[in-house]
PDB file of N, CA and C in Angstrom:
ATOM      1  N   UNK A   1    -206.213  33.855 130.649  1.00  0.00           N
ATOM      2  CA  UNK A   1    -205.008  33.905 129.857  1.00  0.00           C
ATOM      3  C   UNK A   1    -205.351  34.036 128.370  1.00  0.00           C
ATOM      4  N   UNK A   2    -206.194  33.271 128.035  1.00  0.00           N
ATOM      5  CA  UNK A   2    -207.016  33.391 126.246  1.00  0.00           C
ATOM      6  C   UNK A   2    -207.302  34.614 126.418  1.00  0.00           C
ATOM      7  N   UNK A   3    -208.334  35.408 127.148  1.00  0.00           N
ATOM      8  CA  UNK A   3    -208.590  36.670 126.963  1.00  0.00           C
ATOM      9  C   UNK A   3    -207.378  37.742 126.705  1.00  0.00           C
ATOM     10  N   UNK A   4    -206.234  37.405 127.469  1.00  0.00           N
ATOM     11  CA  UNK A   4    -205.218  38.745 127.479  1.00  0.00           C
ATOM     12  C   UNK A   4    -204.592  37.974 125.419  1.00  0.00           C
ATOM     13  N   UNK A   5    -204.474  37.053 125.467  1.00  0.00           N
ATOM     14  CA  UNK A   5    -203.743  36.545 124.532  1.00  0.00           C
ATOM     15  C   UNK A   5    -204.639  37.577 123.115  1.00  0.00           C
ATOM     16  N   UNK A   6    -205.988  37.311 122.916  1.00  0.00           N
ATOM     17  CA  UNK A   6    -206.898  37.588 122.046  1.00  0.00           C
ATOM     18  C   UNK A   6    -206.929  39.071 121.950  1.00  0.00           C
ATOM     19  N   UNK A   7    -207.100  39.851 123.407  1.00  0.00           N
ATOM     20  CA  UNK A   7    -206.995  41.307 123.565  1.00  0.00           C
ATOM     21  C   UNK A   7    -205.474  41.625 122.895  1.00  0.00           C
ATOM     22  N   UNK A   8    -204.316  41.207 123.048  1.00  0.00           N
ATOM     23  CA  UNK A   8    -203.292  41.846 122.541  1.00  0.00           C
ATOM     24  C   UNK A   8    -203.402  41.920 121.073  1.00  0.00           C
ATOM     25  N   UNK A   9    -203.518  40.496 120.769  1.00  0.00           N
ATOM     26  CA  UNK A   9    -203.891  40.251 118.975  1.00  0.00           C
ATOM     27  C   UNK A   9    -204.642  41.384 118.231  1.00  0.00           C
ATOM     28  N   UNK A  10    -205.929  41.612 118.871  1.00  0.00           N
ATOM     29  CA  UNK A  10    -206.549  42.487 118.451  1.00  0.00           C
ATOM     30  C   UNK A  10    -206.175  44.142 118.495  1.00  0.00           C
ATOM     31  N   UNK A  11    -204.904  43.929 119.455  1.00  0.00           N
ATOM     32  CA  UNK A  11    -204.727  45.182 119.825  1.00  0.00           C
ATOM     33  C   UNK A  11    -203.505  45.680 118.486  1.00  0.00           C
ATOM     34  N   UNK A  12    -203.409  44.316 118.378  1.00  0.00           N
ATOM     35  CA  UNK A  12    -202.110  44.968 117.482  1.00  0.00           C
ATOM     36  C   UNK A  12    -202.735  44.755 115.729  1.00  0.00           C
ATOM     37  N   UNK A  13    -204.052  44.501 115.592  1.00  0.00           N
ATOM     38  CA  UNK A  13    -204.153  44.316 114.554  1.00  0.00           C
ATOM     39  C   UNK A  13    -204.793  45.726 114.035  1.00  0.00           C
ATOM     40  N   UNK A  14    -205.618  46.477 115.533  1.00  0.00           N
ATOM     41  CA  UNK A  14    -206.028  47.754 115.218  1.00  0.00           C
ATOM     42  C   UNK A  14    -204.827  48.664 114.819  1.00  0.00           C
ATOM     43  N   UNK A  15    -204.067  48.401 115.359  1.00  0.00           N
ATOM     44  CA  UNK A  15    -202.677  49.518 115.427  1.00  0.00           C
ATOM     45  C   UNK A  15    -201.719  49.066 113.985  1.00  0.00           C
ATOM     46  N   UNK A  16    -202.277  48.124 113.596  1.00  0.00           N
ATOM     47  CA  UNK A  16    -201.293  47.461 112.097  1.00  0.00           C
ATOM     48  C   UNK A  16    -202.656  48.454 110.947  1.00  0.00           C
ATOM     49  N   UNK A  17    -203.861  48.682 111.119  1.00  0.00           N
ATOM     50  CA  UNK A  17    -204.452  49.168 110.208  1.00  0.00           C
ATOM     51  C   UNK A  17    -204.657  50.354 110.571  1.00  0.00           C
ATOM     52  N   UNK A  18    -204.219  51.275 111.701  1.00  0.00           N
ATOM     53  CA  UNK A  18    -204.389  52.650 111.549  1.00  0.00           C
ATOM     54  C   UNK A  18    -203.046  53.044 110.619  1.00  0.00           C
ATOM     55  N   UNK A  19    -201.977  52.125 111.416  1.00  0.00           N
ATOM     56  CA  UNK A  19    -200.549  52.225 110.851  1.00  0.00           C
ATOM     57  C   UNK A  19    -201.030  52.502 109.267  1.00  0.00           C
ATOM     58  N   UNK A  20    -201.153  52.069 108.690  1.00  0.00           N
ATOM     59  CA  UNK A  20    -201.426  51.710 106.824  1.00  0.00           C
ATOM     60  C   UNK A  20    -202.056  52.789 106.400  1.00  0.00           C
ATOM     61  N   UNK A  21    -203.382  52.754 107.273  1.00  0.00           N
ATOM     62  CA  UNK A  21    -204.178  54.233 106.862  1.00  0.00           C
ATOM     63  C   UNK A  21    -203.728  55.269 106.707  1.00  0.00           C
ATOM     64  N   UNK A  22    -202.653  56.019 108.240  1.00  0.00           N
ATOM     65  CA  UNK A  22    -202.072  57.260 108.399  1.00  0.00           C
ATOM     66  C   UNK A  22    -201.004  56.864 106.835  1.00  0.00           C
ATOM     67  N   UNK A  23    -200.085  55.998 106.395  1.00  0.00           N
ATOM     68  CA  UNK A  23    -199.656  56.113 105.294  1.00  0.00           C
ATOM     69  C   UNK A  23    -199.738  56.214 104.432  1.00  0.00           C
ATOM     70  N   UNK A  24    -201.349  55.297 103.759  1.00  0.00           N
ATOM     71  CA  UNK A  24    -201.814  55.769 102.743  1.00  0.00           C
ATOM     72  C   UNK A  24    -202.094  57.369 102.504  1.00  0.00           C
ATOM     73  N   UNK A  25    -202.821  58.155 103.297  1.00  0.00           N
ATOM     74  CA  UNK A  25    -203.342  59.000 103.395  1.00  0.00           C
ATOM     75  C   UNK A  25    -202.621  60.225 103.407  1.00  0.00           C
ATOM     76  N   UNK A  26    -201.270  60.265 104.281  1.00  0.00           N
ATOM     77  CA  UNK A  26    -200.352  61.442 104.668  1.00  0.00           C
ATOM     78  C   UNK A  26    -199.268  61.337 103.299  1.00  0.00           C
ATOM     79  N   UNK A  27    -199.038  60.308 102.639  1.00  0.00           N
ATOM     80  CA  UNK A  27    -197.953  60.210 101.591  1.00  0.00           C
ATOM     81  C   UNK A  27    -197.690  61.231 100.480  1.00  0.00           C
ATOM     82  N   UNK A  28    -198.945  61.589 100.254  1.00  0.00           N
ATOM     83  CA  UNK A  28    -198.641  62.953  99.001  1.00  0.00           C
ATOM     84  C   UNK A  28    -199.217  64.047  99.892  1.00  0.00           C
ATOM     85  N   UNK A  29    -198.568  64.774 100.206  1.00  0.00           N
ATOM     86  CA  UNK A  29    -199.104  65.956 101.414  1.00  0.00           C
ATOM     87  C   UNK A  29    -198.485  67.165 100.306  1.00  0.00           C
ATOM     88  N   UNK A  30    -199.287  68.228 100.250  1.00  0.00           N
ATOM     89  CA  UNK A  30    -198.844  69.175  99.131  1.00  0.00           C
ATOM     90  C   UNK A  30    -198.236  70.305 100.124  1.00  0.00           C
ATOM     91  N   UNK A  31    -196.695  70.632 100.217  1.00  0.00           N
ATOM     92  CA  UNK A  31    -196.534  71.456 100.785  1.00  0.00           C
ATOM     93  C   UNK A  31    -195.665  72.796  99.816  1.00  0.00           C
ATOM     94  N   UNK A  32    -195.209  74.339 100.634  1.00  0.00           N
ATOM     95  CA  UNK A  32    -194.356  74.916  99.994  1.00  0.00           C
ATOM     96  C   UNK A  32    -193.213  75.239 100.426  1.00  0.00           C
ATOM     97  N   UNK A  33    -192.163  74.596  99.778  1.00  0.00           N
ATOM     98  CA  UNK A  33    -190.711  74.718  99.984  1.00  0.00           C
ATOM     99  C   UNK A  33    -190.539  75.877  99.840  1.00  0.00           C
ATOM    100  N   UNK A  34    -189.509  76.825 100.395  1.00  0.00           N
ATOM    101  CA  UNK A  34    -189.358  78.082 100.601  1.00  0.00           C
ATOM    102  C   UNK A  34    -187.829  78.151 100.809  1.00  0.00           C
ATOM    103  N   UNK A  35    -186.995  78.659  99.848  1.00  0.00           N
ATOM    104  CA  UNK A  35    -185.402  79.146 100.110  1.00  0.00           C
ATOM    105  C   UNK A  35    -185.160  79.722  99.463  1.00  0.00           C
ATOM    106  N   UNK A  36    -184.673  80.835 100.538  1.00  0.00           N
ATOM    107  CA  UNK A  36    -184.859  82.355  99.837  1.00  0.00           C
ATOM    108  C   UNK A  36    -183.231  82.203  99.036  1.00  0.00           C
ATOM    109  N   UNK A  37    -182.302  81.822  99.424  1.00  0.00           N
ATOM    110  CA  UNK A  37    -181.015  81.913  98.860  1.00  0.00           C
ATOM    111  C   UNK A  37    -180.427  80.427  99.025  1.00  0.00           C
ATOM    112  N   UNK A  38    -179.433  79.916  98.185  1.00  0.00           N
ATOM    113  CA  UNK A  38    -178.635  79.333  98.358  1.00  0.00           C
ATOM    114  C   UNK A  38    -177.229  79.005  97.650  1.00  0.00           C
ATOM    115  N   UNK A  39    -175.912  79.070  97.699  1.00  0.00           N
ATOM    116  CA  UNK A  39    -174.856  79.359  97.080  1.00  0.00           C
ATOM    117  C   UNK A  39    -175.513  80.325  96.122  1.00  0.00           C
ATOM    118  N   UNK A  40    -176.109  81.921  96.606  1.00  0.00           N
ATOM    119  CA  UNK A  40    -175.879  82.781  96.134  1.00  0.00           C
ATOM    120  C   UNK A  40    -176.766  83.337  94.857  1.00  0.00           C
ATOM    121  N   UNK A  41    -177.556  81.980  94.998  1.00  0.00           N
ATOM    122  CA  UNK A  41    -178.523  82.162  93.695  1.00  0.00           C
ATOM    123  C   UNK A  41    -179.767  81.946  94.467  1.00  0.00           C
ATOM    124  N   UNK A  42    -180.536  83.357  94.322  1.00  0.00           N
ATOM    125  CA  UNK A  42    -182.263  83.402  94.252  1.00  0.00           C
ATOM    126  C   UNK A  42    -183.081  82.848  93.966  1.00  0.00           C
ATOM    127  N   UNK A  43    -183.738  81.407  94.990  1.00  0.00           N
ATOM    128  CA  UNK A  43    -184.842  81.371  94.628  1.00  0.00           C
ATOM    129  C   UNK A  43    -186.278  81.503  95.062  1.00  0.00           C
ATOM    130  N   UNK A  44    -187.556  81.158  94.460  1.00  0.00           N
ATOM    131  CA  UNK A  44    -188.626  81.584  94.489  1.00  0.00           C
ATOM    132  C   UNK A  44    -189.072  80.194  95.298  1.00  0.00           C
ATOM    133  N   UNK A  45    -190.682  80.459  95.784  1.00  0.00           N
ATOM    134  CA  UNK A  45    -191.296  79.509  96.491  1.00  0.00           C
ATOM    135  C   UNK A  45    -192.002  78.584  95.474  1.00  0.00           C
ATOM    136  N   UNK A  46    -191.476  77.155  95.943  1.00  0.00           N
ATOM    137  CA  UNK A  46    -191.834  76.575  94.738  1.00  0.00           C
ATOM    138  C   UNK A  46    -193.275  75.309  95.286  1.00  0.00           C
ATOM    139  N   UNK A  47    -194.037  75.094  94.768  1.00  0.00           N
ATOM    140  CA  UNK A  47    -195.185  74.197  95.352  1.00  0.00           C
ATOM    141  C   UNK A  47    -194.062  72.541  94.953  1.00  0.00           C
ATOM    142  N   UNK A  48    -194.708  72.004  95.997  1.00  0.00           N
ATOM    143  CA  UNK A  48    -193.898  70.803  96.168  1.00  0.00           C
ATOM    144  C   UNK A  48    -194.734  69.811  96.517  1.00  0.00           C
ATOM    145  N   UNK A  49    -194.645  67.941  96.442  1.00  0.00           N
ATOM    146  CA  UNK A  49    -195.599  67.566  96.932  1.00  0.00           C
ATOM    147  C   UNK A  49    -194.416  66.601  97.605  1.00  0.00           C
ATOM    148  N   UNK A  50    -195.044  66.055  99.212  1.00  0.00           N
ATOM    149  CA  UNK A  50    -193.696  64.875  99.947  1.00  0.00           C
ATOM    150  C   UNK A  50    -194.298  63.442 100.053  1.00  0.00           C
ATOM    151  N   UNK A  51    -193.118  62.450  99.410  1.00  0.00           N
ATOM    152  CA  UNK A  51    -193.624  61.065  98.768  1.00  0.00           C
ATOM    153  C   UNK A  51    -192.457  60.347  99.752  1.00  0.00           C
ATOM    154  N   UNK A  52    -192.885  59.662 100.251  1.00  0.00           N
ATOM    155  CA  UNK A  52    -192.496  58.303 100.580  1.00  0.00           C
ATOM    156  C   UNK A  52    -191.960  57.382  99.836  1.00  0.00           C
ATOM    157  N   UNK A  53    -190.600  56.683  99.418  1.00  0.00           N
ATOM    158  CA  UNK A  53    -190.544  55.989  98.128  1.00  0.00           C
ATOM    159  C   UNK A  53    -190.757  54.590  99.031  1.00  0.00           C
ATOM    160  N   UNK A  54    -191.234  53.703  98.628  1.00  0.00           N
ATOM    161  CA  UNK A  54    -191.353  52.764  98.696  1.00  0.00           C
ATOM    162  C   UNK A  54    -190.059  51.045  98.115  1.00  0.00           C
ATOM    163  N   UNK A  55    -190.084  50.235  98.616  1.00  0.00           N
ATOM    164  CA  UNK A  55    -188.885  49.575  97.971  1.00  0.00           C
ATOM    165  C   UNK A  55    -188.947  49.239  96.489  1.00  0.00           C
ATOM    166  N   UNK A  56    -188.624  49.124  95.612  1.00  0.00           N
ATOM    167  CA  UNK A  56    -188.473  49.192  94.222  1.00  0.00           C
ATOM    168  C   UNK A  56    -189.044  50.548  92.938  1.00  0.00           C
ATOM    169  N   UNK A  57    -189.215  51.678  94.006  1.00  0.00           N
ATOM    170  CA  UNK A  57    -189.394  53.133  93.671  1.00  0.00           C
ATOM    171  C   UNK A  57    -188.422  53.443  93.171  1.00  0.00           C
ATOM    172  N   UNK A  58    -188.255  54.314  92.104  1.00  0.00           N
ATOM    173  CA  UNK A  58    -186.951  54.857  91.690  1.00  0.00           C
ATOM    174  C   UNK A  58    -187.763  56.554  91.301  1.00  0.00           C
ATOM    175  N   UNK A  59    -186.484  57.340  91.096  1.00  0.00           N
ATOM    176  CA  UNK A  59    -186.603  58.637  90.902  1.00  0.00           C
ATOM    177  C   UNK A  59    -187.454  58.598  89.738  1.00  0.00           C
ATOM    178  N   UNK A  60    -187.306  58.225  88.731  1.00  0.00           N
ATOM    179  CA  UNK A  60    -188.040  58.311  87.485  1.00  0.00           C
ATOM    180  C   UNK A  60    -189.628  57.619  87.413  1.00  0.00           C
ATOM    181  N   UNK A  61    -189.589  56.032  87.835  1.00  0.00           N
ATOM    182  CA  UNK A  61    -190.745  55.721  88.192  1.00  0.00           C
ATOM    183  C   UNK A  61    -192.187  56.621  89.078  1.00  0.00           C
ATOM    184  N   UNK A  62    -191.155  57.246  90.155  1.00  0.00           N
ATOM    185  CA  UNK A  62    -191.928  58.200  91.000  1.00  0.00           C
ATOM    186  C   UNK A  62    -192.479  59.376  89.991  1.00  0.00           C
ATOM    187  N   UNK A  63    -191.100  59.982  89.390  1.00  0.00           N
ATOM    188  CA  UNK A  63    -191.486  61.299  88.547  1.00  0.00           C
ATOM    189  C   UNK A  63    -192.977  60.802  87.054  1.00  0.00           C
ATOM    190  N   UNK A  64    -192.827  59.584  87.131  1.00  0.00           N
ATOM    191  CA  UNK A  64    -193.226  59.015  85.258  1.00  0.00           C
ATOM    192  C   UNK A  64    -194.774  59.041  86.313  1.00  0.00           C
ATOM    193  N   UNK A  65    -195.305  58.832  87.739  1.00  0.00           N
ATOM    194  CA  UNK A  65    -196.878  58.255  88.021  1.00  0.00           C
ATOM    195  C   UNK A  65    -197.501  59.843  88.202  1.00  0.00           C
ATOM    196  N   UNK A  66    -196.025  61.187  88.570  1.00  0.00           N
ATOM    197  CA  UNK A  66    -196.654  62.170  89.008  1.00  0.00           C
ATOM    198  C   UNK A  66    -197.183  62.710  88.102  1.00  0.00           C
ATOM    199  N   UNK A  67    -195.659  62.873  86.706  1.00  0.00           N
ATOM    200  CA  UNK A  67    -196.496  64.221  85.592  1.00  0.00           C
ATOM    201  C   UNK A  67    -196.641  63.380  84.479  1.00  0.00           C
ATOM    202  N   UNK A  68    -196.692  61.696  84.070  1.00  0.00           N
ATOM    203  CA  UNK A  68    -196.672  61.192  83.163  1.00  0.00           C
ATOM    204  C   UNK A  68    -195.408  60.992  82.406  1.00  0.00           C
ATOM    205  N   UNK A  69    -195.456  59.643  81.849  1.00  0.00           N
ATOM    206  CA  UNK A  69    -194.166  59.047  81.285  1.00  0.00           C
ATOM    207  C   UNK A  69    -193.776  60.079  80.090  1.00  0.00           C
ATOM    208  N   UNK A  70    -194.460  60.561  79.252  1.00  0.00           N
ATOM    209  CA  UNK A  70    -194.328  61.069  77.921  1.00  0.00           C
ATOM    210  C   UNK A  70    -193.475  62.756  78.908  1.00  0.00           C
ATOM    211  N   UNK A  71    -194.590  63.697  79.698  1.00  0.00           N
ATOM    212  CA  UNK A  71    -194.218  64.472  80.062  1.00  0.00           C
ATOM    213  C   UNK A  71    -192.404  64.853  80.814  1.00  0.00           C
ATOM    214  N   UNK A  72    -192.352  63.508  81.502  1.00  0.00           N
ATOM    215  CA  UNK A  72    -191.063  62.997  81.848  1.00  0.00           C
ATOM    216  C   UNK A  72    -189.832  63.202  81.171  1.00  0.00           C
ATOM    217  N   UNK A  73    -190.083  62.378  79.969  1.00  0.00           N
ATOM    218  CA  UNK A  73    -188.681  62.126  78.817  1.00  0.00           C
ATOM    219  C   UNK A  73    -188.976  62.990  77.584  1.00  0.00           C
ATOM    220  N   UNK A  74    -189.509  64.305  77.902  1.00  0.00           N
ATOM    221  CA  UNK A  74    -189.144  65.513  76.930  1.00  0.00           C
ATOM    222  C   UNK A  74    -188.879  65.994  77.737  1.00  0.00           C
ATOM    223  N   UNK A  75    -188.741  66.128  79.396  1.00  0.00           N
ATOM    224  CA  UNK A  75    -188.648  67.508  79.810  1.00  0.00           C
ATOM    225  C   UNK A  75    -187.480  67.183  81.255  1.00  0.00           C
ATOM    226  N   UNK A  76    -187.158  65.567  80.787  1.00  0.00           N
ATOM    227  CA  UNK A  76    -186.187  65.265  81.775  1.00  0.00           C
ATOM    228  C   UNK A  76    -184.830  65.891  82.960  1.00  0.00           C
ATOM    229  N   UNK A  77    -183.968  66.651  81.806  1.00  0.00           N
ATOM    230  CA  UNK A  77    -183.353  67.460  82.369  1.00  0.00           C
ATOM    231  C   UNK A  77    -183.855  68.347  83.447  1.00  0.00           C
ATOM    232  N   UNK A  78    -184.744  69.312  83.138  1.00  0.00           N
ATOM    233  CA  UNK A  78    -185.499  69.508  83.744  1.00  0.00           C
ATOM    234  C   UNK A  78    -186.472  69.385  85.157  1.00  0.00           C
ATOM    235  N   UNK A  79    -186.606  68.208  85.046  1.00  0.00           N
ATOM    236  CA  UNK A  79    -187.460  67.493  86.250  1.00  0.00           C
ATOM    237  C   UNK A  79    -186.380  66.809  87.436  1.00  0.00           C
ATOM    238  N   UNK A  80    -185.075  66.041  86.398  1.00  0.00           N
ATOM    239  CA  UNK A  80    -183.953  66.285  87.519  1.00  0.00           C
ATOM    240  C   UNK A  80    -183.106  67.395  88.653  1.00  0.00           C
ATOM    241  N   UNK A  81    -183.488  68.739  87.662  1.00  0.00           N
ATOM    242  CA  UNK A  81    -182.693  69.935  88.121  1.00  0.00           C
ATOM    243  C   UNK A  81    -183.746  70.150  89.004  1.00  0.00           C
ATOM    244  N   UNK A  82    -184.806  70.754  89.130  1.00  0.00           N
ATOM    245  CA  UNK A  82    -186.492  71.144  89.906  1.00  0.00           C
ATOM    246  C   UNK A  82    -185.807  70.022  91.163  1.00  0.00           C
ATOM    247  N   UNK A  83    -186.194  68.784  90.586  1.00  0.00           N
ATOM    248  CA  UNK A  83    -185.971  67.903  92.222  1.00  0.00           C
ATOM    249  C   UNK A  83    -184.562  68.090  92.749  1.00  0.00           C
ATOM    250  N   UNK A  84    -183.313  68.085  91.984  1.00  0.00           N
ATOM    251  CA  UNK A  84    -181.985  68.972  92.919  1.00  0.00           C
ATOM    252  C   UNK A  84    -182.473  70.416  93.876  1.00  0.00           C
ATOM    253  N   UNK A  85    -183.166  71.095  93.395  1.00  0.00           N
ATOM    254  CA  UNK A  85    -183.368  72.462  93.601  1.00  0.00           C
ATOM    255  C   UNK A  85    -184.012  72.425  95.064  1.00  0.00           C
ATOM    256  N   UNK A  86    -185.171  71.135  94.559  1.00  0.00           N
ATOM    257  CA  UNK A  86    -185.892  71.032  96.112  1.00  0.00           C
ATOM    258  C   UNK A  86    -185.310  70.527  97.089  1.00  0.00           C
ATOM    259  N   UNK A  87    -184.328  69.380  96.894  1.00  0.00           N
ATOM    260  CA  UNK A  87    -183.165  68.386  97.706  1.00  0.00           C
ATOM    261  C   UNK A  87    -182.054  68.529  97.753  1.00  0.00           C
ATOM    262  N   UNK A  88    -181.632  69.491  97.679  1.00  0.00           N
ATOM    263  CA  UNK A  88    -180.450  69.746  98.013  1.00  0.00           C
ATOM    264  C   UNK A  88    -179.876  68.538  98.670  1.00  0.00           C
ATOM    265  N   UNK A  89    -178.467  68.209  97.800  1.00  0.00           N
ATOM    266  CA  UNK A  89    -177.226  67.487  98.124  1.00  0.00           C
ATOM    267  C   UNK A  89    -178.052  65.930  98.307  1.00  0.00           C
ATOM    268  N   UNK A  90    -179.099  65.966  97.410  1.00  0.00           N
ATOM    269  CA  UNK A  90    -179.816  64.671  97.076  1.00  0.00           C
ATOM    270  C   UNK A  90    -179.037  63.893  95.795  1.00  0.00           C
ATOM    271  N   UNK A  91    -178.952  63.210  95.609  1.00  0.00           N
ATOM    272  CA  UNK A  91    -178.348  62.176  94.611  1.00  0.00           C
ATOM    273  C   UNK A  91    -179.957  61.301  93.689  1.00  0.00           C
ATOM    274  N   UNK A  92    -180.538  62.348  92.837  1.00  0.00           N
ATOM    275  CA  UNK A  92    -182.068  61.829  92.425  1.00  0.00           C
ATOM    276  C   UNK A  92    -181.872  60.096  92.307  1.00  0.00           C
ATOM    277  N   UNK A  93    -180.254  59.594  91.644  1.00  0.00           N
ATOM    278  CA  UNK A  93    -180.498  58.214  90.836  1.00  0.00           C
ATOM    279  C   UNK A  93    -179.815  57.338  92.064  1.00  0.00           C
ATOM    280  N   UNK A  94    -179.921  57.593  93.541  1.00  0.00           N
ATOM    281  CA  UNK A  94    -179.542  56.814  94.579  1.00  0.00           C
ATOM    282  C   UNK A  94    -180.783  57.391  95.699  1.00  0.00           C
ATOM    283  N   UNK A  95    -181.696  57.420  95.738  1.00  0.00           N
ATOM    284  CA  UNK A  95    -183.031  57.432  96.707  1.00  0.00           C
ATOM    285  C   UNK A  95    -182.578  56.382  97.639  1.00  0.00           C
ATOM    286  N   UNK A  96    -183.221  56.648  98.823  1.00  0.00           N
ATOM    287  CA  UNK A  96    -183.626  55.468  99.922  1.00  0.00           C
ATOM    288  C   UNK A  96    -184.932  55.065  99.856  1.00  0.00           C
ATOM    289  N   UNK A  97    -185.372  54.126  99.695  1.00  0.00           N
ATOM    290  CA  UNK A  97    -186.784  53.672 100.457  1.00  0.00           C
ATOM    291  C   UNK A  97    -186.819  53.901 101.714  1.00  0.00           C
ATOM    292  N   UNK A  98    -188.216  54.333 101.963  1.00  0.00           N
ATOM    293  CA  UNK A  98    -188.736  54.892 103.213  1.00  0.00           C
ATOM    294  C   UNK A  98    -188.577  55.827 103.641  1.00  0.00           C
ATOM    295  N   UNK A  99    -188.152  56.918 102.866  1.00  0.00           N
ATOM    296  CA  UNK A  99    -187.427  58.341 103.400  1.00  0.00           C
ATOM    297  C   UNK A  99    -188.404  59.375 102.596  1.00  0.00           C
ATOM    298  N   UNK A 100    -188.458  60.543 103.101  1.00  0.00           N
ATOM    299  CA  UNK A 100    -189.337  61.745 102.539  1.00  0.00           C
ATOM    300  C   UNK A 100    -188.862  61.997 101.380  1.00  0.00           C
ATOM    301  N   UNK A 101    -189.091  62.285 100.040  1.00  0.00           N
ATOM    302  CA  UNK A 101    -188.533  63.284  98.890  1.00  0.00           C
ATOM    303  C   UNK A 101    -189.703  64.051  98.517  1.00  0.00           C
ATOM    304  N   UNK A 102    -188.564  65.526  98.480  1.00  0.00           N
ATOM    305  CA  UNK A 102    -190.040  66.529  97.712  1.00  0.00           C
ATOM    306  C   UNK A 102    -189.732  66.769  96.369  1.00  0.00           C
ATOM    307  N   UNK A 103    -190.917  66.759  95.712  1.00  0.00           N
ATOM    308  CA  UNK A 103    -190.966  66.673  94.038  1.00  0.00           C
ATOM    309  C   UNK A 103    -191.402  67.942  93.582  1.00  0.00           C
ATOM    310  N   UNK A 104    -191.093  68.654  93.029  1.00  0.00           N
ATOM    311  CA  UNK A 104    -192.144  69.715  92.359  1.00  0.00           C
ATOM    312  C   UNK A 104    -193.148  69.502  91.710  1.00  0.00           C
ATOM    313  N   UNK A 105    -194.620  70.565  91.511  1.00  0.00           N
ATOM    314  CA  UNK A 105    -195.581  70.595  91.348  1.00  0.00           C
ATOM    315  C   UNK A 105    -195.441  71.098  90.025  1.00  0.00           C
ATOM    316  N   UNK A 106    -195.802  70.694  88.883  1.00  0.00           N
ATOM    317  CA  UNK A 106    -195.879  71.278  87.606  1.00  0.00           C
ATOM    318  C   UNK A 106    -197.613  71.975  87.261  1.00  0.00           C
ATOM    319  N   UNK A 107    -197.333  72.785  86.691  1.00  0.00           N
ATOM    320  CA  UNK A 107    -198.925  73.162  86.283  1.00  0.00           C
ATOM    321  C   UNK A 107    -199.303  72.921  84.652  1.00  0.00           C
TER     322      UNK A 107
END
C-alpha cells in the first residue's frame, strides 16, 4: 500500500514539472499571423509572438518587458492599434489570465 501511495506521489510530481517546463518553454512561440482582408481593409503578414498572460499581467506590463518601457510610451497608440490588428474584437485594457494573446514583433 506505501509503495502504490509513494509511486502515485512521484507520479504526479513528474507530471507537475514537465507541466511547468512545457510552459516555460512554449510561452513566447514566434509565429506569423496572416489576414489577407478584414472589414475591407488590406492587410500584410505581420510577425507576431503568443504569450500567455499570467495573473497580475496587464496589456502594458506585457507590452513594457517585450519592446521596453521608454519604447512603449512614445509609441503607445501605436502598439495598442498593432495588438487590435492582431486580436481582433480583443479589448487590450480587459485581458484574461491564462489565455493566448498575439503581440507584434517590432524590428
Amino acid at each position: 500500500m506505501s509503495f502504490l501511495k509513494n509511486l502515485c506521489l512521484y507520479t504526479c510530481i513528474i507530471l507537475l514539472i514537465l507541466s511547468l517546463y512545457n510552459d516555460l518553454t512554449k510561452s513566447f512561440v514566434h509565429q506569423t499571423h496572416t489576414n489577407t482582408e478584414e472589414n475591407g481593409v488590406q492587410m500584410n503578414e505581420t510577425n507576431v509572438v503568443q504569450i500567455k498572460l499570467s495573473a497580475g499581467d496587464t496589456f502594458i506590463s506585457v507590452a513594457e518587458r517585450l519592446y521596453g518601457k521608454e519604447f512603449v510610451w512614445k509609441n503607445v497608440d501605436k502598439v495598442i492599434k498593432d495588438f487590435a490588428d492582431v486580436n481582433p474584437n480583443i479589448d487590450p485594457f480587459h485581458l484574461d489570465y491564462n489565455t493566448y494573446y498575439y503581440f507584434p514583433v517590432y524590428k
